[in-house]
PDB file of N, CA and C in Angstrom:
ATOM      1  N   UNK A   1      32.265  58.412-122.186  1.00  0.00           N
ATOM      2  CA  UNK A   1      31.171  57.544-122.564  1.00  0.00           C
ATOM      3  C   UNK A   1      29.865  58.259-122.266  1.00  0.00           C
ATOM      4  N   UNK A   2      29.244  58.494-123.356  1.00  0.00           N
ATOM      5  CA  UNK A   2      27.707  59.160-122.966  1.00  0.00           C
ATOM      6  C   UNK A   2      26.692  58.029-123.413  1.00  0.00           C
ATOM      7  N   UNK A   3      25.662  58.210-121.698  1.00  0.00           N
ATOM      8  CA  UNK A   3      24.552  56.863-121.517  1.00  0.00           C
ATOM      9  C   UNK A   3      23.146  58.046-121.859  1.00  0.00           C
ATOM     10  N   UNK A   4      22.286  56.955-122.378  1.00  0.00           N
ATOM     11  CA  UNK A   4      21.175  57.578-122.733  1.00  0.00           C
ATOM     12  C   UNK A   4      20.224  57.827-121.556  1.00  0.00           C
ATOM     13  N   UNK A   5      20.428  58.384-120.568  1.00  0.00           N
ATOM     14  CA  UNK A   5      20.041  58.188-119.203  1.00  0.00           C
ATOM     15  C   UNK A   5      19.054  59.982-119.007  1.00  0.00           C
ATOM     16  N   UNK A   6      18.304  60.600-119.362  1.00  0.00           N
ATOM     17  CA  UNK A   6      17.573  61.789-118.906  1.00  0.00           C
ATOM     18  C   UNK A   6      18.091  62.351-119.938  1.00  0.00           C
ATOM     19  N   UNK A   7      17.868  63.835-119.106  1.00  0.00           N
ATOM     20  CA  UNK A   7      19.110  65.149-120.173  1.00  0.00           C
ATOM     21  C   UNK A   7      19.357  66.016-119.082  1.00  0.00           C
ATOM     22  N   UNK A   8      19.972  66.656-119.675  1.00  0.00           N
ATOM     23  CA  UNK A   8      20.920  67.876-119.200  1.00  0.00           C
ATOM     24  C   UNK A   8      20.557  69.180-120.076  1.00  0.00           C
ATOM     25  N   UNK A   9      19.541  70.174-119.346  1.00  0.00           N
ATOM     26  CA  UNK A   9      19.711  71.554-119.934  1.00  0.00           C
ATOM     27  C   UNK A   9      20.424  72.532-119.527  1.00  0.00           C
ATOM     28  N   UNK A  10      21.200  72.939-119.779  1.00  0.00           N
ATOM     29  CA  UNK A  10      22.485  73.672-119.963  1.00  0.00           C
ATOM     30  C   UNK A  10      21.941  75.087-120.185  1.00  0.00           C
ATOM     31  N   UNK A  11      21.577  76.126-119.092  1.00  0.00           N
ATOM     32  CA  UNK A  11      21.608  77.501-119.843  1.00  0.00           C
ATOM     33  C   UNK A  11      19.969  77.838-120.866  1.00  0.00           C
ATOM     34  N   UNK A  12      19.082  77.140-120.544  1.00  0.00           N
ATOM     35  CA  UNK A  12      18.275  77.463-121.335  1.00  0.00           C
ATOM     36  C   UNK A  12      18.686  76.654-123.275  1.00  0.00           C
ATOM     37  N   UNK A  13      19.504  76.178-123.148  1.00  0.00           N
ATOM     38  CA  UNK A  13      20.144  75.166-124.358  1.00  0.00           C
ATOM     39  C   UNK A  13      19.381  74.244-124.833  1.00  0.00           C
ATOM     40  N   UNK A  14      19.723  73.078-125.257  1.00  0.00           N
ATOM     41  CA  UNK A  14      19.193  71.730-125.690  1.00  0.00           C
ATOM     42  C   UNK A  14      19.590  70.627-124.853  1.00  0.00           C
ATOM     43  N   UNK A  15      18.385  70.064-124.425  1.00  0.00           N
ATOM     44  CA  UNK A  15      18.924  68.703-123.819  1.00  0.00           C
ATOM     45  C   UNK A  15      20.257  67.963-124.013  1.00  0.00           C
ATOM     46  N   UNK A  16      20.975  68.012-123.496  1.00  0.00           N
ATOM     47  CA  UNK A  16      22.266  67.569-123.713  1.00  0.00           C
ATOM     48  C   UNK A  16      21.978  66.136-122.990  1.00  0.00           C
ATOM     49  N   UNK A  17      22.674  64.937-123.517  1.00  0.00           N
ATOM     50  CA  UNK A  17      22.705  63.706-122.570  1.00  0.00           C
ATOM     51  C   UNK A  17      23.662  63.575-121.476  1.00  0.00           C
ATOM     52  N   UNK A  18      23.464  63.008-120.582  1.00  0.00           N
ATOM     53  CA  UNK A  18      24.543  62.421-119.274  1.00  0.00           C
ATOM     54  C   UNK A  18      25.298  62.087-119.485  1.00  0.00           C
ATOM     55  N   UNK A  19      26.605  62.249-119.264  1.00  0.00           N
ATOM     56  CA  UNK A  19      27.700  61.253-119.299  1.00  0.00           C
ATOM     57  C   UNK A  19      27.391  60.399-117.764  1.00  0.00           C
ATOM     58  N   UNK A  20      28.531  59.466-117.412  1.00  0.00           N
ATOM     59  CA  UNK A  20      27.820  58.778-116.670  1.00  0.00           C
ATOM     60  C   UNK A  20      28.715  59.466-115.590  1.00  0.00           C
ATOM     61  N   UNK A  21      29.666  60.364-115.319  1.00  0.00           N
ATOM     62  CA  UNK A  21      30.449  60.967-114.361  1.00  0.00           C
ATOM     63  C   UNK A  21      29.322  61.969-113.992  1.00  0.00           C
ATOM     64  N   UNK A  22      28.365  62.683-115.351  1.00  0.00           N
ATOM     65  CA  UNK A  22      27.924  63.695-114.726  1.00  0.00           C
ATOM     66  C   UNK A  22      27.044  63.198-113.916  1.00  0.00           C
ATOM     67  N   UNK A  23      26.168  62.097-114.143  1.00  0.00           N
ATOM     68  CA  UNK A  23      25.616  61.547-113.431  1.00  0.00           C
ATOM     69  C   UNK A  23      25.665  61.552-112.265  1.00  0.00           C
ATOM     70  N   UNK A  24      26.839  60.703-111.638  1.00  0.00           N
ATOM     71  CA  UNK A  24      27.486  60.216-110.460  1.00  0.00           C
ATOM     72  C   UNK A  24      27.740  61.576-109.418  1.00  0.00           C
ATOM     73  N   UNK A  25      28.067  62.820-110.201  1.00  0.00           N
ATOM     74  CA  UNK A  25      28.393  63.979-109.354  1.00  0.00           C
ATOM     75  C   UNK A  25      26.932  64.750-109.019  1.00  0.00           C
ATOM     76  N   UNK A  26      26.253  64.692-110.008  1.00  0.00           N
ATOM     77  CA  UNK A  26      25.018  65.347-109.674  1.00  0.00           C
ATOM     78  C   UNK A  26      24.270  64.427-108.301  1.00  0.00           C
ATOM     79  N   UNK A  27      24.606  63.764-107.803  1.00  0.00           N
ATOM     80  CA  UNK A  27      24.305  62.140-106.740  1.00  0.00           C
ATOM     81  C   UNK A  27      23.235  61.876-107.607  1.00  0.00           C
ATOM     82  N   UNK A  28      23.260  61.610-108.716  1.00  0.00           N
ATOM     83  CA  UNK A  28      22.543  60.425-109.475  1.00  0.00           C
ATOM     84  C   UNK A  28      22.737  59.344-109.737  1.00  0.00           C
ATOM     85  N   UNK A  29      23.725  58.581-109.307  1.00  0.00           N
ATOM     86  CA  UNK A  29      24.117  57.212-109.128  1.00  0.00           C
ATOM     87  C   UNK A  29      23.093  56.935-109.708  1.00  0.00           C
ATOM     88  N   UNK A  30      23.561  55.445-110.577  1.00  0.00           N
ATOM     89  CA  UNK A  30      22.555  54.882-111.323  1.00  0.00           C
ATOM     90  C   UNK A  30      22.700  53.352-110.757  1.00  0.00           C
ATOM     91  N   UNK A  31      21.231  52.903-109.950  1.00  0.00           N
ATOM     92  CA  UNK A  31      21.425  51.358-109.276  1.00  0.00           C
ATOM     93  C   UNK A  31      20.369  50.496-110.343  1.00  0.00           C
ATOM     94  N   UNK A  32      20.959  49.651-110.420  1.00  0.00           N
ATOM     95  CA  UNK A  32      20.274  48.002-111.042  1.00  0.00           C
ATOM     96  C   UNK A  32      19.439  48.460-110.142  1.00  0.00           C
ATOM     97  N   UNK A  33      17.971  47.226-110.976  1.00  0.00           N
ATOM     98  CA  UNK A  33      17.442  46.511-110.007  1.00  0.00           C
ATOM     99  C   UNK A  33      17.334  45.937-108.486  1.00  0.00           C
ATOM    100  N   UNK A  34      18.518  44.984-108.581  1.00  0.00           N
ATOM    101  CA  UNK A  34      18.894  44.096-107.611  1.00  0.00           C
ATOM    102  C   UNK A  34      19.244  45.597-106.428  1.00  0.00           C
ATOM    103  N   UNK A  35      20.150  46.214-106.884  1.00  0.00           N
ATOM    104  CA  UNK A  35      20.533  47.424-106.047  1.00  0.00           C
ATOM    105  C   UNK A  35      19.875  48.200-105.348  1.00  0.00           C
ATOM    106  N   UNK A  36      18.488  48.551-106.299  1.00  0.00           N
ATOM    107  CA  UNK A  36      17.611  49.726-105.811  1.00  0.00           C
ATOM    108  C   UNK A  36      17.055  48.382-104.462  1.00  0.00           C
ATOM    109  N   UNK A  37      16.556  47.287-104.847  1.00  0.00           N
ATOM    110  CA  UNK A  37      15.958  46.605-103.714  1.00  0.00           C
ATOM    111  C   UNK A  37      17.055  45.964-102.568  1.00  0.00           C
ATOM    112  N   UNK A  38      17.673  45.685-102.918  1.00  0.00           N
ATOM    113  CA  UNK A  38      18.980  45.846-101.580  1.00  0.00           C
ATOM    114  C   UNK A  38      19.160  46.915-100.652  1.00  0.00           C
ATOM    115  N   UNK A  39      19.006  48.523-101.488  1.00  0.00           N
ATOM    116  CA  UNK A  39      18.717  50.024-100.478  1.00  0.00           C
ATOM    117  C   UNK A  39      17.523  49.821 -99.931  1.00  0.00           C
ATOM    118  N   UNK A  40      16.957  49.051-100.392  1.00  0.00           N
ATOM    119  CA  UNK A  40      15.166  49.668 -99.652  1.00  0.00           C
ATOM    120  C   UNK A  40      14.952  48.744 -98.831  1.00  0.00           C
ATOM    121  N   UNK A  41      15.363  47.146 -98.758  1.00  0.00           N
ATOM    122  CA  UNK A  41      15.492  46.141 -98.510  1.00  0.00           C
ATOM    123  C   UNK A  41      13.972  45.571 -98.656  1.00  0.00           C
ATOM    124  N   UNK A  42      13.580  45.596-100.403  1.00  0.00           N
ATOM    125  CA  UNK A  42      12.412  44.897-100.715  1.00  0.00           C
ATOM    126  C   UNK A  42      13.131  43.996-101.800  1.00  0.00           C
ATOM    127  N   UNK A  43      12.347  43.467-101.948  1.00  0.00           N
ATOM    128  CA  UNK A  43      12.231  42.445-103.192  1.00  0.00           C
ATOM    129  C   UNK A  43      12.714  42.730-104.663  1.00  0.00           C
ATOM    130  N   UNK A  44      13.076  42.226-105.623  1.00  0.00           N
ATOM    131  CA  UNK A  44      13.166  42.785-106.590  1.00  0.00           C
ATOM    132  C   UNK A  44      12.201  43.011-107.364  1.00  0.00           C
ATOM    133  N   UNK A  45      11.244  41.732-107.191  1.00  0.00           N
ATOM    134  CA  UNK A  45       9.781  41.839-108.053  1.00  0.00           C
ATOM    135  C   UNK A  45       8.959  43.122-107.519  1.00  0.00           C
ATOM    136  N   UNK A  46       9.302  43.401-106.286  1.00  0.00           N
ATOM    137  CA  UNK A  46       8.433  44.835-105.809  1.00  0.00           C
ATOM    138  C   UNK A  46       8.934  46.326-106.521  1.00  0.00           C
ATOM    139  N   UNK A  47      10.483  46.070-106.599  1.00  0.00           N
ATOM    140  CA  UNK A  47      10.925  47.211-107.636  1.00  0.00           C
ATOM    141  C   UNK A  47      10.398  47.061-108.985  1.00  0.00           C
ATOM    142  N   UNK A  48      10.409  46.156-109.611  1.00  0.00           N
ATOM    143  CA  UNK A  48       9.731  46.124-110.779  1.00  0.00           C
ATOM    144  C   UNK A  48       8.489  46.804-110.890  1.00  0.00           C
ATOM    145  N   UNK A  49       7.615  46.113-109.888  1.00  0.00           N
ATOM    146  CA  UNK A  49       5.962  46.891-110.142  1.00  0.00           C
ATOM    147  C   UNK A  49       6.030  48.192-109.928  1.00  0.00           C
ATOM    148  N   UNK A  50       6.844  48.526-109.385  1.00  0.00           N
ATOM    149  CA  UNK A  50       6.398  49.955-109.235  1.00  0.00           C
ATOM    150  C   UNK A  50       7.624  50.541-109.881  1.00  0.00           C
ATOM    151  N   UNK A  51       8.186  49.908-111.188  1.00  0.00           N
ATOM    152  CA  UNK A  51       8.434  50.421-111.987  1.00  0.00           C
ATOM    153  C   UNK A  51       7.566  50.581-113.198  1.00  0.00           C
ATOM    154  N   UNK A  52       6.867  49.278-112.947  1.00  0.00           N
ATOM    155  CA  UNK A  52       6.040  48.977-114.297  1.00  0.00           C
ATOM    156  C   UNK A  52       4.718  50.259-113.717  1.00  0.00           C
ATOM    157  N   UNK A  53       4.288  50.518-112.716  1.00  0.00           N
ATOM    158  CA  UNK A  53       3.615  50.984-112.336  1.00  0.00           C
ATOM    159  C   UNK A  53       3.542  53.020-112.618  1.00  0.00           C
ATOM    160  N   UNK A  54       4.854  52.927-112.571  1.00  0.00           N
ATOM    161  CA  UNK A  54       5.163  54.563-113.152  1.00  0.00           C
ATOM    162  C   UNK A  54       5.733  55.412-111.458  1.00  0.00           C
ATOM    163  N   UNK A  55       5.967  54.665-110.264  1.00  0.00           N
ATOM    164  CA  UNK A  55       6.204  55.376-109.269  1.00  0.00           C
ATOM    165  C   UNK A  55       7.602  55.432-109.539  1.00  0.00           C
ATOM    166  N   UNK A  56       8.201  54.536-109.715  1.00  0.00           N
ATOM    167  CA  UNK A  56       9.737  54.763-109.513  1.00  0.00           C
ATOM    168  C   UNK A  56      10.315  54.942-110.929  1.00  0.00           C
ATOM    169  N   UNK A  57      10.671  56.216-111.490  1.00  0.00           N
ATOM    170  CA  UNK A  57      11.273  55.926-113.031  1.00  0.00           C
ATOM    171  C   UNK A  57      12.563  55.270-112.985  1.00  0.00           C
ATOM    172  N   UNK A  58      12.538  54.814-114.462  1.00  0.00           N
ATOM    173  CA  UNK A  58      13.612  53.909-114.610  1.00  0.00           C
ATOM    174  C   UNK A  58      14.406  53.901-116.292  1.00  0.00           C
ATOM    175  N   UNK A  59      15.538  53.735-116.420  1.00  0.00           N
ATOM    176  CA  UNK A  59      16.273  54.011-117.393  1.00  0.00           C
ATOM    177  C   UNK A  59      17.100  52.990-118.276  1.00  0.00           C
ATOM    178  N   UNK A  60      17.126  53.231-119.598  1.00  0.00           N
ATOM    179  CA  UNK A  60      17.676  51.497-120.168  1.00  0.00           C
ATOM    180  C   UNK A  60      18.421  52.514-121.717  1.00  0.00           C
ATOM    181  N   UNK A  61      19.814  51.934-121.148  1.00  0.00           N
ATOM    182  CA  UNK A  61      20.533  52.018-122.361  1.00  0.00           C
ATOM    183  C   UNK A  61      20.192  51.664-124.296  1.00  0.00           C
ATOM    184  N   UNK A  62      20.053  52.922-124.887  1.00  0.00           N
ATOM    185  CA  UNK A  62      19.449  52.392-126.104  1.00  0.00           C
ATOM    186  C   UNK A  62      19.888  50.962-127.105  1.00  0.00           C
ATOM    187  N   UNK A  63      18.692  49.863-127.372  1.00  0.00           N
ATOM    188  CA  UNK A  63      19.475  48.919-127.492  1.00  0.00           C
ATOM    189  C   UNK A  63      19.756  47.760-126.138  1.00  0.00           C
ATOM    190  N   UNK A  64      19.727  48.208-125.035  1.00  0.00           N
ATOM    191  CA  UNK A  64      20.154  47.461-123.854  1.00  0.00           C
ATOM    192  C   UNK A  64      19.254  46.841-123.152  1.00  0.00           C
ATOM    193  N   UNK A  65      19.297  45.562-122.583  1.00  0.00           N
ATOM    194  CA  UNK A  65      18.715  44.891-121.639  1.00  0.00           C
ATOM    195  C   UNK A  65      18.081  45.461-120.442  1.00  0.00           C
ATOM    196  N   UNK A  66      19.562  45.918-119.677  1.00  0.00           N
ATOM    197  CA  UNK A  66      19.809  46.352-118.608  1.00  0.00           C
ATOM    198  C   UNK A  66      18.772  47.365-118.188  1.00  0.00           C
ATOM    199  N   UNK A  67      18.158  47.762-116.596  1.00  0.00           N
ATOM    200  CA  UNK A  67      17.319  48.781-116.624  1.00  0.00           C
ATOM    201  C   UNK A  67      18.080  49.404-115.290  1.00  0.00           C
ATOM    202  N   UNK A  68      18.285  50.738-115.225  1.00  0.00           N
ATOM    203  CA  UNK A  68      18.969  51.637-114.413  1.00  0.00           C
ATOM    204  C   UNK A  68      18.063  52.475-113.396  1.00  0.00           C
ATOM    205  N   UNK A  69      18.268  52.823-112.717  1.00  0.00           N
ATOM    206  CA  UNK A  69      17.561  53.551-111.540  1.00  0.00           C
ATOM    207  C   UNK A  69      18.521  54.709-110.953  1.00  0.00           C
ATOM    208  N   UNK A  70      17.860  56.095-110.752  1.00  0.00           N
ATOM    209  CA  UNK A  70      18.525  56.595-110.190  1.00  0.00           C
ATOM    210  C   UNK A  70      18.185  56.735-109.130  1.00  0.00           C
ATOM    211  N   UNK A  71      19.361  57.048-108.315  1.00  0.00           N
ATOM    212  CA  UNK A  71      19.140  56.883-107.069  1.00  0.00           C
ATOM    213  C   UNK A  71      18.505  57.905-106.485  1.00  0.00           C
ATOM    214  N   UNK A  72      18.808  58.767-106.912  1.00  0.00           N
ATOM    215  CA  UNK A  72      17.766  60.342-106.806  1.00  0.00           C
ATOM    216  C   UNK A  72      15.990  60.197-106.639  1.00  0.00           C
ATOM    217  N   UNK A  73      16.033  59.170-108.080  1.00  0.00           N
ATOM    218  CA  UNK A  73      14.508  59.263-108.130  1.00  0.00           C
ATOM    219  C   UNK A  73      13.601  57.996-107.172  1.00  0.00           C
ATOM    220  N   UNK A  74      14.754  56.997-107.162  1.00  0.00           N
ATOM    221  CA  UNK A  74      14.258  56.256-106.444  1.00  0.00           C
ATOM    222  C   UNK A  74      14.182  56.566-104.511  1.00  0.00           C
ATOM    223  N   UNK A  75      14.993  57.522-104.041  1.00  0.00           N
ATOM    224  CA  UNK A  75      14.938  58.389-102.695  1.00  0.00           C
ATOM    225  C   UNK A  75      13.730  59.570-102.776  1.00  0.00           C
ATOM    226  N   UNK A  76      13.628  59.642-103.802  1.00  0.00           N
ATOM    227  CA  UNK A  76      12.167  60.563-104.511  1.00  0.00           C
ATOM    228  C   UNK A  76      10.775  60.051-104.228  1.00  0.00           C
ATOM    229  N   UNK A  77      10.780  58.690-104.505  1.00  0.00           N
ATOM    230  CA  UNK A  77       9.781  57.828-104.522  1.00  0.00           C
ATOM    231  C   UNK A  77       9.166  57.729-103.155  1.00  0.00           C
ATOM    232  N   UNK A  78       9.823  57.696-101.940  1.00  0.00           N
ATOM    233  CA  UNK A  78       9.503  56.936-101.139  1.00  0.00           C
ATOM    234  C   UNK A  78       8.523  58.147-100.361  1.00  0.00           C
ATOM    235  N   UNK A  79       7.743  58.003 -99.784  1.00  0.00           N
ATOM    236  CA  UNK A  79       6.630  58.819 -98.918  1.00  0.00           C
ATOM    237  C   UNK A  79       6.928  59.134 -97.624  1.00  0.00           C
ATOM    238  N   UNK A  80       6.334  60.208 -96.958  1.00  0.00           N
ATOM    239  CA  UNK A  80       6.902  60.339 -95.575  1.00  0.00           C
ATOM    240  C   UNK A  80       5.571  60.025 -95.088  1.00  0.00           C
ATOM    241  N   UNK A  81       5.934  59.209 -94.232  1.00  0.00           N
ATOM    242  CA  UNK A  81       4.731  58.931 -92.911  1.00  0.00           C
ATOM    243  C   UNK A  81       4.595  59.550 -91.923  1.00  0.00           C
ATOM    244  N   UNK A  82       2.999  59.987 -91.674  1.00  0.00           N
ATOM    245  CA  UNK A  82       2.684  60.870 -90.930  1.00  0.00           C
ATOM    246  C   UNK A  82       3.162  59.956 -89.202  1.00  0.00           C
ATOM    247  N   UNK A  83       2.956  60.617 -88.356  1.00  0.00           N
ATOM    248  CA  UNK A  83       3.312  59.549 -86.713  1.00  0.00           C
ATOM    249  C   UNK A  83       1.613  58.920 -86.661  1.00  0.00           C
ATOM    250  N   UNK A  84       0.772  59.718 -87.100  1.00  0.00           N
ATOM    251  CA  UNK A  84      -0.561  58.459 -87.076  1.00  0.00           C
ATOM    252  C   UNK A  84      -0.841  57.397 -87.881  1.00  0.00           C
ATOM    253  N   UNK A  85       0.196  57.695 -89.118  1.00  0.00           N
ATOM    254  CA  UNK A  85      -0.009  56.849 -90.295  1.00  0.00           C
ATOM    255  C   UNK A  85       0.758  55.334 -89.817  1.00  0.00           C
ATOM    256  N   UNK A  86       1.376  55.156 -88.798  1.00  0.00           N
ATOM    257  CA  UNK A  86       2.567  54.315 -88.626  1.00  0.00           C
ATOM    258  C   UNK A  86       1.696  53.286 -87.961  1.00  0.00           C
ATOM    259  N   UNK A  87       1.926  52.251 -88.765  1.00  0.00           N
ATOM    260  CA  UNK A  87       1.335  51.054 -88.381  1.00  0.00           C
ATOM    261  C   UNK A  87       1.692  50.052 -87.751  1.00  0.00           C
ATOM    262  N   UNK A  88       1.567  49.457 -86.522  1.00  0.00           N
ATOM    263  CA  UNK A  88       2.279  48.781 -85.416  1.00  0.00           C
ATOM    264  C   UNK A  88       2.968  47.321 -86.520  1.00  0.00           C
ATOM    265  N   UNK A  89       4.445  47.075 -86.546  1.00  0.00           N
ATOM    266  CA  UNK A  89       5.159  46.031 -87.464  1.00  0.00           C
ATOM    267  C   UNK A  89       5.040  44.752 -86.545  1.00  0.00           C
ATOM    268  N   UNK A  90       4.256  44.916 -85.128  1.00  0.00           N
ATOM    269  CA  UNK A  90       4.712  43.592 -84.592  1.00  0.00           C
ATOM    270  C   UNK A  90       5.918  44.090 -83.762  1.00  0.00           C
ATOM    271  N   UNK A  91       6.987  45.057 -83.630  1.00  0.00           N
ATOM    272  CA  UNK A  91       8.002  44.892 -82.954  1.00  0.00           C
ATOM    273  C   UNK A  91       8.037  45.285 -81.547  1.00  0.00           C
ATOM    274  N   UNK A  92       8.360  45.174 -80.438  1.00  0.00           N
ATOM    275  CA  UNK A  92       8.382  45.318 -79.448  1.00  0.00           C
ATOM    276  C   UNK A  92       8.794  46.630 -78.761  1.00  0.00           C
ATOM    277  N   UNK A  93       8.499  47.368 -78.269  1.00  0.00           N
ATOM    278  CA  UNK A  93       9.060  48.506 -77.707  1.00  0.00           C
ATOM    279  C   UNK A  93       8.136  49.274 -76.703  1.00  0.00           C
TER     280      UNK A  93
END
């Protein structure tokens, strides 16, 4: 089954599409919505904006509802905080 999900250049070749194994081996797992915000443990409406926003890309079967995330890009997304940047959460320690 080949998903319309990126490409694959092969050798200096032509974009070739993903199958969804190659996917999975390259650790591109592809998460829903609901999924990507379950890993991050935000919201789903927060994955959205910052899909709609252009930080986190996102992928949709041609024809399809559904919108895909890889997990790659969405572990891509996230920023490293400096130790001054860290802002007290309230927790105790």
């Amino acid at each position: 089954m080949i998903i319309g999900v990126g490409s694959n250049v092969r050798e200096g070749g032509p974009a070739l599409p993903l199958t969804y194994l190659e996917v999975i081996m390259e650790g591109n797992e592809l998460l829903t919505i609901a999924e990507a915000a379950r890993l991050l443990k935000l919201s789903r409406k927060t994955i959205e904006r910052k899909i709609r926003a252009g930080t986190i890309p996102a992928y949709r079967l041609p024809g399809g509802r559904r919108v895909f995330i890889r997990r790659s890009d969405l572990l891509s997304a996230l920023e490293r905080v400096e130790p001054m940047e860290l802002e007290d959460e309230g927790e105790g320690g």
